[in-house]
PDB file of N, CA and C in Angstrom:
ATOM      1  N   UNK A   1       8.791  13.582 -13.676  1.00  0.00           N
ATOM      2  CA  UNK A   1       8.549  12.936 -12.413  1.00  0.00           C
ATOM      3  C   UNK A   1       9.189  11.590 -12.452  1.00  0.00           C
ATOM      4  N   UNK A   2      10.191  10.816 -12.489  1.00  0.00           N
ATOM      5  CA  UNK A   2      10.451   9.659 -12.300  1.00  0.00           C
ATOM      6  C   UNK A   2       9.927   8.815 -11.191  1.00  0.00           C
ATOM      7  N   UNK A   3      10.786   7.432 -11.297  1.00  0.00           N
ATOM      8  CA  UNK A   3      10.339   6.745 -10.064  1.00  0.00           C
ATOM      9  C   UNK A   3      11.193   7.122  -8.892  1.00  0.00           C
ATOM     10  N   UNK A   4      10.674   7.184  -7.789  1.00  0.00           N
ATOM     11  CA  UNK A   4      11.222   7.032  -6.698  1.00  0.00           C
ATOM     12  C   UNK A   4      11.421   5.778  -5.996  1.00  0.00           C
ATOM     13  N   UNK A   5      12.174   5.259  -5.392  1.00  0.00           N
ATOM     14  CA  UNK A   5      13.087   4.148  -4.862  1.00  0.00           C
ATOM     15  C   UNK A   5      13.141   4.495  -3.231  1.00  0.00           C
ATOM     16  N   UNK A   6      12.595   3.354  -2.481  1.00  0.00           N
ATOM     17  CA  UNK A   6      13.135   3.586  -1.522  1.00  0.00           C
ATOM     18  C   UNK A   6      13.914   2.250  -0.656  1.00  0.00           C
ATOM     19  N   UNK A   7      15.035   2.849   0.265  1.00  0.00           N
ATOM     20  CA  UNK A   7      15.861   1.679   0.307  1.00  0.00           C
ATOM     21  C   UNK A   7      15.374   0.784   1.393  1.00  0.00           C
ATOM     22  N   UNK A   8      15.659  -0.542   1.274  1.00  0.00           N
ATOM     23  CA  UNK A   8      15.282  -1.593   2.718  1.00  0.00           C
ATOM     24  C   UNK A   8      15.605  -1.298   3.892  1.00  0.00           C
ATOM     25  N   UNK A   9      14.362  -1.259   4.489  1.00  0.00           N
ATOM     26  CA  UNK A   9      14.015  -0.669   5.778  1.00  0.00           C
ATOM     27  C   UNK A   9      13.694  -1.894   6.705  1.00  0.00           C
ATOM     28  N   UNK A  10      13.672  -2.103   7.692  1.00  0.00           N
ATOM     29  CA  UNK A  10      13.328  -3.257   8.930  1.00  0.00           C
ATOM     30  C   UNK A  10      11.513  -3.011   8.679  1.00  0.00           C
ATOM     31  N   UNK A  11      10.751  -3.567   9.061  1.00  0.00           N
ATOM     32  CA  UNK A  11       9.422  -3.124   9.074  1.00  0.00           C
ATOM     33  C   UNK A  11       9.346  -3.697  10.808  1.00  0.00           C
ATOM     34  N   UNK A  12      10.327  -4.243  11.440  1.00  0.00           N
ATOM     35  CA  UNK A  12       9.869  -4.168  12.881  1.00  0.00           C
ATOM     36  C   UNK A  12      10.138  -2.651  13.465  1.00  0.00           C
ATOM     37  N   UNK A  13       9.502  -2.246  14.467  1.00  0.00           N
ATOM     38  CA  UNK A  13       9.330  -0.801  15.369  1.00  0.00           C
ATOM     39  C   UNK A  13       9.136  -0.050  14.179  1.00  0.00           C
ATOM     40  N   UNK A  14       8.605   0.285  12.829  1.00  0.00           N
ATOM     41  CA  UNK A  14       8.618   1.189  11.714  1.00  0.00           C
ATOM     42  C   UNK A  14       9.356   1.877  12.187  1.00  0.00           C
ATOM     43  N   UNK A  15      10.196   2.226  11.140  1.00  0.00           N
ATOM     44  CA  UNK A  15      11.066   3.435  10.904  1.00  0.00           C
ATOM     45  C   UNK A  15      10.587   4.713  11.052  1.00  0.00           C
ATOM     46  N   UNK A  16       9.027   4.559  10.180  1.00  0.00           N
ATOM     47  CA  UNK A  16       8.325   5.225   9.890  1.00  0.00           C
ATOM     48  C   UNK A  16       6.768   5.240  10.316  1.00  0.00           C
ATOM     49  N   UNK A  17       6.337   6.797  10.911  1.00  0.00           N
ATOM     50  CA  UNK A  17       5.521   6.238  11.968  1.00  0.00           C
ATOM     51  C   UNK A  17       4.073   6.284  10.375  1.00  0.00           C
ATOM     52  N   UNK A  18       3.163   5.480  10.543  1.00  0.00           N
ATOM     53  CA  UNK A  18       1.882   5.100   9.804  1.00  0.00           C
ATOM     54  C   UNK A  18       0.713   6.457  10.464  1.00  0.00           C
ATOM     55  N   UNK A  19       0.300   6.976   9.218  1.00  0.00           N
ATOM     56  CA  UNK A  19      -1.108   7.878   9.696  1.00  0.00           C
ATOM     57  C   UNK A  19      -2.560   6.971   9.082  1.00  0.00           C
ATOM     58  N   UNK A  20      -3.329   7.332   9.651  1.00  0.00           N
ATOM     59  CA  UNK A  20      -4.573   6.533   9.466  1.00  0.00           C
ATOM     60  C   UNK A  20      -5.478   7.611   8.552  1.00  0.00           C
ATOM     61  N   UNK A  21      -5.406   6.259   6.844  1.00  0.00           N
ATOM     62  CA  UNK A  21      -6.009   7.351   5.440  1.00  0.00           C
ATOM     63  C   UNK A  21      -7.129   6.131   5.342  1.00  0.00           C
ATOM     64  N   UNK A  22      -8.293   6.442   4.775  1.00  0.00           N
ATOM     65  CA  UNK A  22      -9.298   5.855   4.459  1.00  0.00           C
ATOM     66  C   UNK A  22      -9.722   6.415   3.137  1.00  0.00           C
ATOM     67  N   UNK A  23      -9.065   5.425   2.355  1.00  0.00           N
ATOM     68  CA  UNK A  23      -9.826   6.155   0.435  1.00  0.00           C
ATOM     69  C   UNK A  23      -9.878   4.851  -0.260  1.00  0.00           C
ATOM     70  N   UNK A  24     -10.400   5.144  -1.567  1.00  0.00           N
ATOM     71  CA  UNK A  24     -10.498   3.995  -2.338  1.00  0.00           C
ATOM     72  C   UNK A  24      -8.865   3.832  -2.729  1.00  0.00           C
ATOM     73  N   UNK A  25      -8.740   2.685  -3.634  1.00  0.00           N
ATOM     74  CA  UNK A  25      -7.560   1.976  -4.240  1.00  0.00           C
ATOM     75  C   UNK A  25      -7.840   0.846  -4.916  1.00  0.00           C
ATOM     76  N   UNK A  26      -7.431   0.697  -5.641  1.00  0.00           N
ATOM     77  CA  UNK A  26      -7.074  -0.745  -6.587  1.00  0.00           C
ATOM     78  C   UNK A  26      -5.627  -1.553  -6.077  1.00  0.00           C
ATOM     79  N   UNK A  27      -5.844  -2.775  -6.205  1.00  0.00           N
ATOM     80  CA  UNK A  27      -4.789  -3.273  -5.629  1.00  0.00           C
ATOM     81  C   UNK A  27      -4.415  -4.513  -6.982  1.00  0.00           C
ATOM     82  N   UNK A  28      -3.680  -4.506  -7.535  1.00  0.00           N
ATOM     83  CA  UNK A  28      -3.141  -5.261  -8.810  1.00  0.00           C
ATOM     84  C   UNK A  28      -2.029  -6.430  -8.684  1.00  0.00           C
ATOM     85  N   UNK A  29      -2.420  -7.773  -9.254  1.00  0.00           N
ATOM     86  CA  UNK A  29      -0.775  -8.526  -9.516  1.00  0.00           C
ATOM     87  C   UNK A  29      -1.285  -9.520 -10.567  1.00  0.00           C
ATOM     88  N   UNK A  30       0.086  -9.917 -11.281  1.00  0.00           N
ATOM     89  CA  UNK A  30      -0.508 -10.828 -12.397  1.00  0.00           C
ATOM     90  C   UNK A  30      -2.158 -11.065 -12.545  1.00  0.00           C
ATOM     91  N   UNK A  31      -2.883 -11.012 -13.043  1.00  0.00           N
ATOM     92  CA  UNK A  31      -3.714 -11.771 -13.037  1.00  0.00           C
ATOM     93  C   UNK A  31      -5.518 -11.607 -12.379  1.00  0.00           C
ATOM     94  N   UNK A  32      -4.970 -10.515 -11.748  1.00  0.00           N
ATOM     95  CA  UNK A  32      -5.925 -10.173 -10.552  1.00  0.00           C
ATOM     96  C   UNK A  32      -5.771  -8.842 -10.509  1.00  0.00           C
ATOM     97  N   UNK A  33      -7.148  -8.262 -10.110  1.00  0.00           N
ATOM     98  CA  UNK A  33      -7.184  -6.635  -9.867  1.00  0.00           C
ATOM     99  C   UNK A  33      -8.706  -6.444  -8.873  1.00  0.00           C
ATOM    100  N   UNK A  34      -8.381  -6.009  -7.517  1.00  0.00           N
ATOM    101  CA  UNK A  34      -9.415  -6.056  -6.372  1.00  0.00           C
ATOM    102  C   UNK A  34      -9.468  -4.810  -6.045  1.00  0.00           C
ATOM    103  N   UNK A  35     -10.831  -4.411  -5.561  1.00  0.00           N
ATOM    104  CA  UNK A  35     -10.496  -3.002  -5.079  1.00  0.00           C
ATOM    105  C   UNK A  35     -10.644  -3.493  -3.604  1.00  0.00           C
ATOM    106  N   UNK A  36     -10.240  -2.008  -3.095  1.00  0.00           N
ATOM    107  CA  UNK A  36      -9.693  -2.114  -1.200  1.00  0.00           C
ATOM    108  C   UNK A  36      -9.713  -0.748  -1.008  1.00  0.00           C
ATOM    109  N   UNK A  37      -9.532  -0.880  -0.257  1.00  0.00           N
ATOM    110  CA  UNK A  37      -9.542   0.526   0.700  1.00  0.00           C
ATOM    111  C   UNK A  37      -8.038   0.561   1.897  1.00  0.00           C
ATOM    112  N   UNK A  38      -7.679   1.851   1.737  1.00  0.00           N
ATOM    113  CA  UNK A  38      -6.281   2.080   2.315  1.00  0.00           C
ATOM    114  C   UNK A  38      -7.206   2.068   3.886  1.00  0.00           C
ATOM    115  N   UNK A  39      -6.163   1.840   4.904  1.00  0.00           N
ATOM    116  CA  UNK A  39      -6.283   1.652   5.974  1.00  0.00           C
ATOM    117  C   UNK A  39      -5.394   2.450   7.070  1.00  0.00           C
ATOM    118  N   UNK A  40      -4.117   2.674   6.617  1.00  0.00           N
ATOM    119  CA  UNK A  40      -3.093   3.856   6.780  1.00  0.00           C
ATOM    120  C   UNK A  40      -1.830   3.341   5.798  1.00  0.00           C
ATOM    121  N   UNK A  41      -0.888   4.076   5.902  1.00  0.00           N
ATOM    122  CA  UNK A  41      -0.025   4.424   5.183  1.00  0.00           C
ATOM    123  C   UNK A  41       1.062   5.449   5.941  1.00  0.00           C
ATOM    124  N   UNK A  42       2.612   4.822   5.219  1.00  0.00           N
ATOM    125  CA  UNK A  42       3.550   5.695   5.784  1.00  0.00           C
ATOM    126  C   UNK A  42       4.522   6.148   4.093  1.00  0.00           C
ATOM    127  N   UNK A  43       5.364   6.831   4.358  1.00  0.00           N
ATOM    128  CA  UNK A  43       6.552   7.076   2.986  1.00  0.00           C
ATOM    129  C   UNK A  43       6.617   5.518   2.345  1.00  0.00           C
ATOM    130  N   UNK A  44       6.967   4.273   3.255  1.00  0.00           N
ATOM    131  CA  UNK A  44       7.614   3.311   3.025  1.00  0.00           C
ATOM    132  C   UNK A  44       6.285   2.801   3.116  1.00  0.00           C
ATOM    133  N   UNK A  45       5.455   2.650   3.694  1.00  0.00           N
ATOM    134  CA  UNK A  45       4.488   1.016   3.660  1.00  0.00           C
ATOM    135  C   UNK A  45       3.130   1.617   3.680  1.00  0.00           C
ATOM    136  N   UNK A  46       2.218   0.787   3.240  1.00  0.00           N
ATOM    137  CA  UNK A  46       0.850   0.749   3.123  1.00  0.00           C
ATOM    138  C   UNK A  46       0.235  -0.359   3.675  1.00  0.00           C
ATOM    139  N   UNK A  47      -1.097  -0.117   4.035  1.00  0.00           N
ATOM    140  CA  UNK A  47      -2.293  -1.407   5.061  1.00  0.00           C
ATOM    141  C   UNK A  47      -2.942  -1.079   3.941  1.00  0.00           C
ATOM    142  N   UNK A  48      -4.031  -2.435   3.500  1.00  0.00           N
ATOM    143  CA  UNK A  48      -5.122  -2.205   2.794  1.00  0.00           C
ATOM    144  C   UNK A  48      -5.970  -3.005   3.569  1.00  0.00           C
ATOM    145  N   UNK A  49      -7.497  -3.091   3.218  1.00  0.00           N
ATOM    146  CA  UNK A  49      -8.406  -3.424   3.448  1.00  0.00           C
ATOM    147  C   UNK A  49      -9.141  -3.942   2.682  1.00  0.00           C
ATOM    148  N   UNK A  50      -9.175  -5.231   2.135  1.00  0.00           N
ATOM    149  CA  UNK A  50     -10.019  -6.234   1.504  1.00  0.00           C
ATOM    150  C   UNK A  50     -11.162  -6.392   1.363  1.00  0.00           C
ATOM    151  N   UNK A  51     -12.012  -7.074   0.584  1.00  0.00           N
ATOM    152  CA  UNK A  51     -13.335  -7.413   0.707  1.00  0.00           C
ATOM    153  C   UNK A  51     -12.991  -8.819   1.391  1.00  0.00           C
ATOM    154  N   UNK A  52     -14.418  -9.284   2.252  1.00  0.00           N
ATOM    155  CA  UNK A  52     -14.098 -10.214   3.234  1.00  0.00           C
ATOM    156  C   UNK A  52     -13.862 -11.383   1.979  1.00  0.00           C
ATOM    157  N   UNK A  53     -14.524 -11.256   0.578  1.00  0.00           N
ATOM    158  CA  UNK A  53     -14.306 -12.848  -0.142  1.00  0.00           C
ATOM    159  C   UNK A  53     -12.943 -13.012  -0.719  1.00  0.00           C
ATOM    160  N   UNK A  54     -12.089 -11.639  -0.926  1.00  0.00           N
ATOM    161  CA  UNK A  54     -10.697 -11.491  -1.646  1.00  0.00           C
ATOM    162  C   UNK A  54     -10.014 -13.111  -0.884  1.00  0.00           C
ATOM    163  N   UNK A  55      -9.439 -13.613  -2.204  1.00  0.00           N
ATOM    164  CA  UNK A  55      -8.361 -15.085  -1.636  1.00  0.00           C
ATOM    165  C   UNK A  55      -7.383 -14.248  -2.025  1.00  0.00           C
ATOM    166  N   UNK A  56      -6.388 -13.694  -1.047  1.00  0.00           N
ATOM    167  CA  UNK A  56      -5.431 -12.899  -1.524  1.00  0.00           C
ATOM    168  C   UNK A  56      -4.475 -14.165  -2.006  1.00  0.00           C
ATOM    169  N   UNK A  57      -3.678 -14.477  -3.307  1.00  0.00           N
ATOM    170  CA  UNK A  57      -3.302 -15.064  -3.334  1.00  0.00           C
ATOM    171  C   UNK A  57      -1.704 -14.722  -4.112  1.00  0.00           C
ATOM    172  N   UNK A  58      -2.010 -13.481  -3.769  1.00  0.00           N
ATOM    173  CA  UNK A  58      -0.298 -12.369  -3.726  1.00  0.00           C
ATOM    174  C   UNK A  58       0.523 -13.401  -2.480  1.00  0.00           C
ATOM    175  N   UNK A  59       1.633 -13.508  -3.235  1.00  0.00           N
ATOM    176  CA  UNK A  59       2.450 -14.561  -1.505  1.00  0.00           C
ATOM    177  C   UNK A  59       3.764 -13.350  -1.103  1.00  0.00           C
ATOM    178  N   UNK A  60       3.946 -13.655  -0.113  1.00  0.00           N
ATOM    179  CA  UNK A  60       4.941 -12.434   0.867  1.00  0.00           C
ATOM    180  C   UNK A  60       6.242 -12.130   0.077  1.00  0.00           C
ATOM    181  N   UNK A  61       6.759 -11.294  -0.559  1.00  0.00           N
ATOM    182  CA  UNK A  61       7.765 -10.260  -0.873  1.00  0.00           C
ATOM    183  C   UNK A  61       7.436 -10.751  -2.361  1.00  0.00           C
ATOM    184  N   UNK A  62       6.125 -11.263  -2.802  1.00  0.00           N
ATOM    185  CA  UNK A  62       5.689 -10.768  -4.354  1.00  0.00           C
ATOM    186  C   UNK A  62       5.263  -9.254  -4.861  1.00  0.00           C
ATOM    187  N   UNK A  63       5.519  -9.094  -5.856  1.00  0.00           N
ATOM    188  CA  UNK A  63       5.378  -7.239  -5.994  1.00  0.00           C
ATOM    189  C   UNK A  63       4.027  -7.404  -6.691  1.00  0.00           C
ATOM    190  N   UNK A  64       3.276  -5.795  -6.530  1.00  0.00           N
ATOM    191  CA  UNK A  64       1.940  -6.317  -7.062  1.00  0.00           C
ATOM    192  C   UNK A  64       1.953  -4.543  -6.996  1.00  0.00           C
ATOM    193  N   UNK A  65       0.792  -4.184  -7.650  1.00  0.00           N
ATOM    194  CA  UNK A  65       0.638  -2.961  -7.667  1.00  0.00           C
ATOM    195  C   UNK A  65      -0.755  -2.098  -6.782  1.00  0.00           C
ATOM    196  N   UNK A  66      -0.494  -0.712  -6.359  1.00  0.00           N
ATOM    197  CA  UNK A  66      -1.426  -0.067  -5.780  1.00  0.00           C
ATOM    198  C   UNK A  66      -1.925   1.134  -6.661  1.00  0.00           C
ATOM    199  N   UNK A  67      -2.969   1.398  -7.022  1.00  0.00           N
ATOM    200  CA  UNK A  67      -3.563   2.817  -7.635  1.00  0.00           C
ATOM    201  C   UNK A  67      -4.569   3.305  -7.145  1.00  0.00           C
ATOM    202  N   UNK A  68      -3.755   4.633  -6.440  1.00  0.00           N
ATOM    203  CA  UNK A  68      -4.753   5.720  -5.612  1.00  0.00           C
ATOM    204  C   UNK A  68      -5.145   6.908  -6.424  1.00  0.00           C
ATOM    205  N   UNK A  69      -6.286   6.818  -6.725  1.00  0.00           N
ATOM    206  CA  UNK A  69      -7.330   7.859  -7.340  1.00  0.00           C
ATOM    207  C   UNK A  69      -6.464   8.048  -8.888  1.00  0.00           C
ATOM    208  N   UNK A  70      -6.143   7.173  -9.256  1.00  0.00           N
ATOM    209  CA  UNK A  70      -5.585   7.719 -10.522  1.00  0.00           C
ATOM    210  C   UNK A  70      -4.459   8.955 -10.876  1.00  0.00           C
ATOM    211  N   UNK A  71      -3.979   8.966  -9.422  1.00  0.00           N
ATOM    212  CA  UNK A  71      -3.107   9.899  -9.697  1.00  0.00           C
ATOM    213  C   UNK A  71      -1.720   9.232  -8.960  1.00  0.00           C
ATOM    214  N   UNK A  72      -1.893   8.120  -8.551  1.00  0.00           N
ATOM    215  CA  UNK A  72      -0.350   7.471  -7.649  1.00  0.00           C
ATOM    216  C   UNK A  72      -0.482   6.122  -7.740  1.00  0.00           C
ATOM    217  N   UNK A  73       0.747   5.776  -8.485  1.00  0.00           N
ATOM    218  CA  UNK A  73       0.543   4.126  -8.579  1.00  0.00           C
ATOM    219  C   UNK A  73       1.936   3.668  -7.655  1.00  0.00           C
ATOM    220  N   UNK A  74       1.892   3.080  -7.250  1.00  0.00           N
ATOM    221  CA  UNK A  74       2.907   2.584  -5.935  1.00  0.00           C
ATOM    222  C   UNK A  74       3.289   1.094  -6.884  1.00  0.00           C
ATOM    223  N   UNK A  75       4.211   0.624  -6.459  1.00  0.00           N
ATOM    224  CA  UNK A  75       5.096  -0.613  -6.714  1.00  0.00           C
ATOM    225  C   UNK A  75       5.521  -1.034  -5.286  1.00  0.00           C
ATOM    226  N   UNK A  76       4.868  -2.274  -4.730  1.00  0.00           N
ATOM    227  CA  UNK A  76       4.557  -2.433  -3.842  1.00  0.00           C
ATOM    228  C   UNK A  76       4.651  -4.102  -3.453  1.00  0.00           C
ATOM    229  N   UNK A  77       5.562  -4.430  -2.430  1.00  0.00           N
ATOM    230  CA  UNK A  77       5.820  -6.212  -2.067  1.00  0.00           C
ATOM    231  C   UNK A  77       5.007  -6.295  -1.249  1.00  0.00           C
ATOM    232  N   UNK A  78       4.370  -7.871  -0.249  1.00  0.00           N
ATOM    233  CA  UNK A  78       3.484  -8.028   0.279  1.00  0.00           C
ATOM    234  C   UNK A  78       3.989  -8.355   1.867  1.00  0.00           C
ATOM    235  N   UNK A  79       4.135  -7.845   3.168  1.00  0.00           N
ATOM    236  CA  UNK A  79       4.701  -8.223   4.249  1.00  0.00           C
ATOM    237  C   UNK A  79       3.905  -9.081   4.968  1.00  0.00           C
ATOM    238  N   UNK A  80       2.486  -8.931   4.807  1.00  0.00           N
ATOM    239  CA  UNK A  80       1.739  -9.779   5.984  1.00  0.00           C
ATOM    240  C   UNK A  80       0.235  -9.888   5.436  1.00  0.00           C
ATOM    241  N   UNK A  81      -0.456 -10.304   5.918  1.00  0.00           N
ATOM    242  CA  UNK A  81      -1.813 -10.549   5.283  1.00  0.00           C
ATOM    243  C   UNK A  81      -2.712 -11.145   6.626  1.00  0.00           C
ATOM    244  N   UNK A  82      -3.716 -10.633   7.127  1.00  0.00           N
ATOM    245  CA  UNK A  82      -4.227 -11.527   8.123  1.00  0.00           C
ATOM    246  C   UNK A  82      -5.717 -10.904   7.902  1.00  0.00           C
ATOM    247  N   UNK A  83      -6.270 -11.999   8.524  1.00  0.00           N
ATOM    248  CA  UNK A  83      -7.654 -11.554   8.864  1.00  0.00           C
ATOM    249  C   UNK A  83      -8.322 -11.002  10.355  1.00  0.00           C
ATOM    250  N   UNK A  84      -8.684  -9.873   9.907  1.00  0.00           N
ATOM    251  CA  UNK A  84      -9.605  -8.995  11.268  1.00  0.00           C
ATOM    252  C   UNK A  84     -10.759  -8.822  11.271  1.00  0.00           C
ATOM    253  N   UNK A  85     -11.447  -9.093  12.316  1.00  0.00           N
ATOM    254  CA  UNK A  85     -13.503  -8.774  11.951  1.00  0.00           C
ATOM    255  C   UNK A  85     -13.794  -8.810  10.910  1.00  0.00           C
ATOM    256  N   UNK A  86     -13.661 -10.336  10.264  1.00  0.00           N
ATOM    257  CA  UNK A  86     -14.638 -10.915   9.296  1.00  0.00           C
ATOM    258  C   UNK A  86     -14.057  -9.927   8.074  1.00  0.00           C
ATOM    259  N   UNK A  87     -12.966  -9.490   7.815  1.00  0.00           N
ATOM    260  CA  UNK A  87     -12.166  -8.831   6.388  1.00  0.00           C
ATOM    261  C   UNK A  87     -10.791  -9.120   6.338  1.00  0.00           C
ATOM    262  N   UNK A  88     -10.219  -9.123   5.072  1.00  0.00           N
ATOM    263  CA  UNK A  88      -8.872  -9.365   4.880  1.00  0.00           C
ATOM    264  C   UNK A  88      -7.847  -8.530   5.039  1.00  0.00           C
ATOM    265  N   UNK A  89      -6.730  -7.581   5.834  1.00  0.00           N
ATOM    266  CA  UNK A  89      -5.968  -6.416   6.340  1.00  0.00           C
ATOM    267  C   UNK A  89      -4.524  -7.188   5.423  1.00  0.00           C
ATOM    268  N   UNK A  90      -4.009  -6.382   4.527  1.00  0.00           N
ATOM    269  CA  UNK A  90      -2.672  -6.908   4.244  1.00  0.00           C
ATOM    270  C   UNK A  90      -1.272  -5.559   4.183  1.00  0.00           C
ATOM    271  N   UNK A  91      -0.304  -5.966   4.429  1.00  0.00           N
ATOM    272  CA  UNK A  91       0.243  -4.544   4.145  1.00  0.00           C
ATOM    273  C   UNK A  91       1.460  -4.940   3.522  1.00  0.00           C
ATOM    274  N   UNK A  92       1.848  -3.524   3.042  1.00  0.00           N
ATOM    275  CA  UNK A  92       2.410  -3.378   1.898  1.00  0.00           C
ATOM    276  C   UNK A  92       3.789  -3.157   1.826  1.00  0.00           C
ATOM    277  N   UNK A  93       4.799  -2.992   1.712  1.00  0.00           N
ATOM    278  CA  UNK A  93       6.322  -1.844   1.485  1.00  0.00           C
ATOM    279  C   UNK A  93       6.078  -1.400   0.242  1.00  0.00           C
ATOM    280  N   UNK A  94       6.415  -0.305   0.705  1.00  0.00           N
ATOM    281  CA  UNK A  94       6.340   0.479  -0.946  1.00  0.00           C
ATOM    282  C   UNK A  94       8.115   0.246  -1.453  1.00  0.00           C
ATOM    283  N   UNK A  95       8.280  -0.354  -2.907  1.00  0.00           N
ATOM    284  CA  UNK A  95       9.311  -0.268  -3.192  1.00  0.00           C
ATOM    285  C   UNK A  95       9.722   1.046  -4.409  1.00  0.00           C
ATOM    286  N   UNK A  96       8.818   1.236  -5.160  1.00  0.00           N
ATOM    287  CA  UNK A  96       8.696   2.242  -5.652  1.00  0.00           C
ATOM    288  C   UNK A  96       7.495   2.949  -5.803  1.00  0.00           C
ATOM    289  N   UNK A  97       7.678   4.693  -6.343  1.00  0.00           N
ATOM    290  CA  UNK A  97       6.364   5.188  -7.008  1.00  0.00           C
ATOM    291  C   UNK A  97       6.425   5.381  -8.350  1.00  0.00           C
ATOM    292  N   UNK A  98       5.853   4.512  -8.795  1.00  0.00           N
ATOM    293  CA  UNK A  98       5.752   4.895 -10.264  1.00  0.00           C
ATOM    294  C   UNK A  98       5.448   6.213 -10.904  1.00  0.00           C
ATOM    295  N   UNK A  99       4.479   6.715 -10.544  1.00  0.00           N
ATOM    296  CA  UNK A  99       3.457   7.713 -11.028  1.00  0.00           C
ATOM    297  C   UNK A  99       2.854   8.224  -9.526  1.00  0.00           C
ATOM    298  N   UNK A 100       3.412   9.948  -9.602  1.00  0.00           N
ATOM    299  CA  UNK A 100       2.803  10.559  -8.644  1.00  0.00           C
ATOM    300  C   UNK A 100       3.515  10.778  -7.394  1.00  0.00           C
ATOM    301  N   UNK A 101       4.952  10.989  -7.043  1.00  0.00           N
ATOM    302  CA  UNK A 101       5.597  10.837  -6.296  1.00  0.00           C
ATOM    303  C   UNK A 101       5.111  12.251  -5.151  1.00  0.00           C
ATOM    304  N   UNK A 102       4.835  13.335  -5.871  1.00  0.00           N
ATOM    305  CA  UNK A 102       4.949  15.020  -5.228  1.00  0.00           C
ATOM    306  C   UNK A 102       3.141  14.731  -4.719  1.00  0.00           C
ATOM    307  N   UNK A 103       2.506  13.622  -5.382  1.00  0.00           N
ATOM    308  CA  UNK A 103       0.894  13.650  -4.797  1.00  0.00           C
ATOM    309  C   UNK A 103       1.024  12.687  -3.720  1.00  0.00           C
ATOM    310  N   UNK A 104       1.886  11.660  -3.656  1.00  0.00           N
ATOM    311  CA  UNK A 104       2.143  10.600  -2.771  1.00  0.00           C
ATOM    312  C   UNK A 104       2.647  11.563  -0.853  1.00  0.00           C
ATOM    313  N   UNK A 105       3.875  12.229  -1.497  1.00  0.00           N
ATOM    314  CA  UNK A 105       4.002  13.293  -0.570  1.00  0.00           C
ATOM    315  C   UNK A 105       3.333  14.088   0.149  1.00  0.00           C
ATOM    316  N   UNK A 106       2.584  14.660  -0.930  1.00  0.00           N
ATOM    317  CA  UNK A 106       1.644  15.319  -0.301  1.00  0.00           C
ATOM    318  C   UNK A 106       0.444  14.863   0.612  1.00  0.00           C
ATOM    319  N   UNK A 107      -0.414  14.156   0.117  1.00  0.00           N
ATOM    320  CA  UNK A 107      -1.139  13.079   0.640  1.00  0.00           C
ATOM    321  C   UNK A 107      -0.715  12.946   2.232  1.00  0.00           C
ATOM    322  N   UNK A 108       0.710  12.307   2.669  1.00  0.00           N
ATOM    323  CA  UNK A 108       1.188  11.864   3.834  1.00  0.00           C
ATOM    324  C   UNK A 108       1.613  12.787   4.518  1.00  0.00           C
ATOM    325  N   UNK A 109       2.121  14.360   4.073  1.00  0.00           N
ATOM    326  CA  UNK A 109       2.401  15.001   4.716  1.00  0.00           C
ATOM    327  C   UNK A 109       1.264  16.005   5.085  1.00  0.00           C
ATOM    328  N   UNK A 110       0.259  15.987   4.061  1.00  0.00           N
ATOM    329  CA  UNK A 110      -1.222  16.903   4.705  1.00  0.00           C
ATOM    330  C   UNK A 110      -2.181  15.775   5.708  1.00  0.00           C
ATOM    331  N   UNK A 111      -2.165  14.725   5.596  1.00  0.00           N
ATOM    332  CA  UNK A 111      -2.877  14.250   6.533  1.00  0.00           C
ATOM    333  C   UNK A 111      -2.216  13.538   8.390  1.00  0.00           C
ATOM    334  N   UNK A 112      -0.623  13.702   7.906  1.00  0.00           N
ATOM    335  CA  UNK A 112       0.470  13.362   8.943  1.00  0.00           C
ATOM    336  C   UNK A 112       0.485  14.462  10.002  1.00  0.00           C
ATOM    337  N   UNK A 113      -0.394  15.693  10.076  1.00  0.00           N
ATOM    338  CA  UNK A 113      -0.040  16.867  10.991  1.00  0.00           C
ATOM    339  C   UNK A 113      -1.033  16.936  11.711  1.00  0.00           C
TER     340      UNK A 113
END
């Protein structure tokens, strides 16, 4: 299974349209490791969902890591970060998949129909 790579994409009008996933995740960078909850997700980008105390202090096109259920770890820069009803919403580009590329797939294409 290698990594998969995907190339720079605009993140204005997505390329790629986002389906709405709700699961656990870990969200990782130097230093720090928070859990969150996915919010949706496309091939290319991910939303997470914070705890309202997270100081996200990942800064915009720093890479940081995502791990879904232990079976997909994403390599992942930071596009935006804001706060909505009292929680932290940040999202993601996926730049690579480390681990789990055919579960990553799957995932987006069984819940995308």
């Amino acid at each position: 299974m290698g990594v998969v790579a995907f190339p720079g994409k605009s993140l204005e009008g997505r390329a790629l349209p986002r389906v709405r996933v709700v699961m656990p995740c870990m969200l990782s960078w130097p230093g720090s490791d928070v859990i969150a909850r996915t919010r949706d997700l496309s091939y290319s980008g991910i939303a997470l969902v914070l705890p309202d105390d997270t100081r996200l202090k990942i800064q915009i096109e720093e890479k940081a890591h995502i791990r879904i259920s232990n079976r997909i770890t994403l390599e992942v820069v930071t596009v935006h970060s804001c706060r909505e009803q009292a929680r932290l919403v940040a999202g993601f580009k996926v730049i690579t998949i480390e681990r789990g590329a055919e579960q990553w797939k799957a995932l987006i294409d069984t819940v995308g129909q």
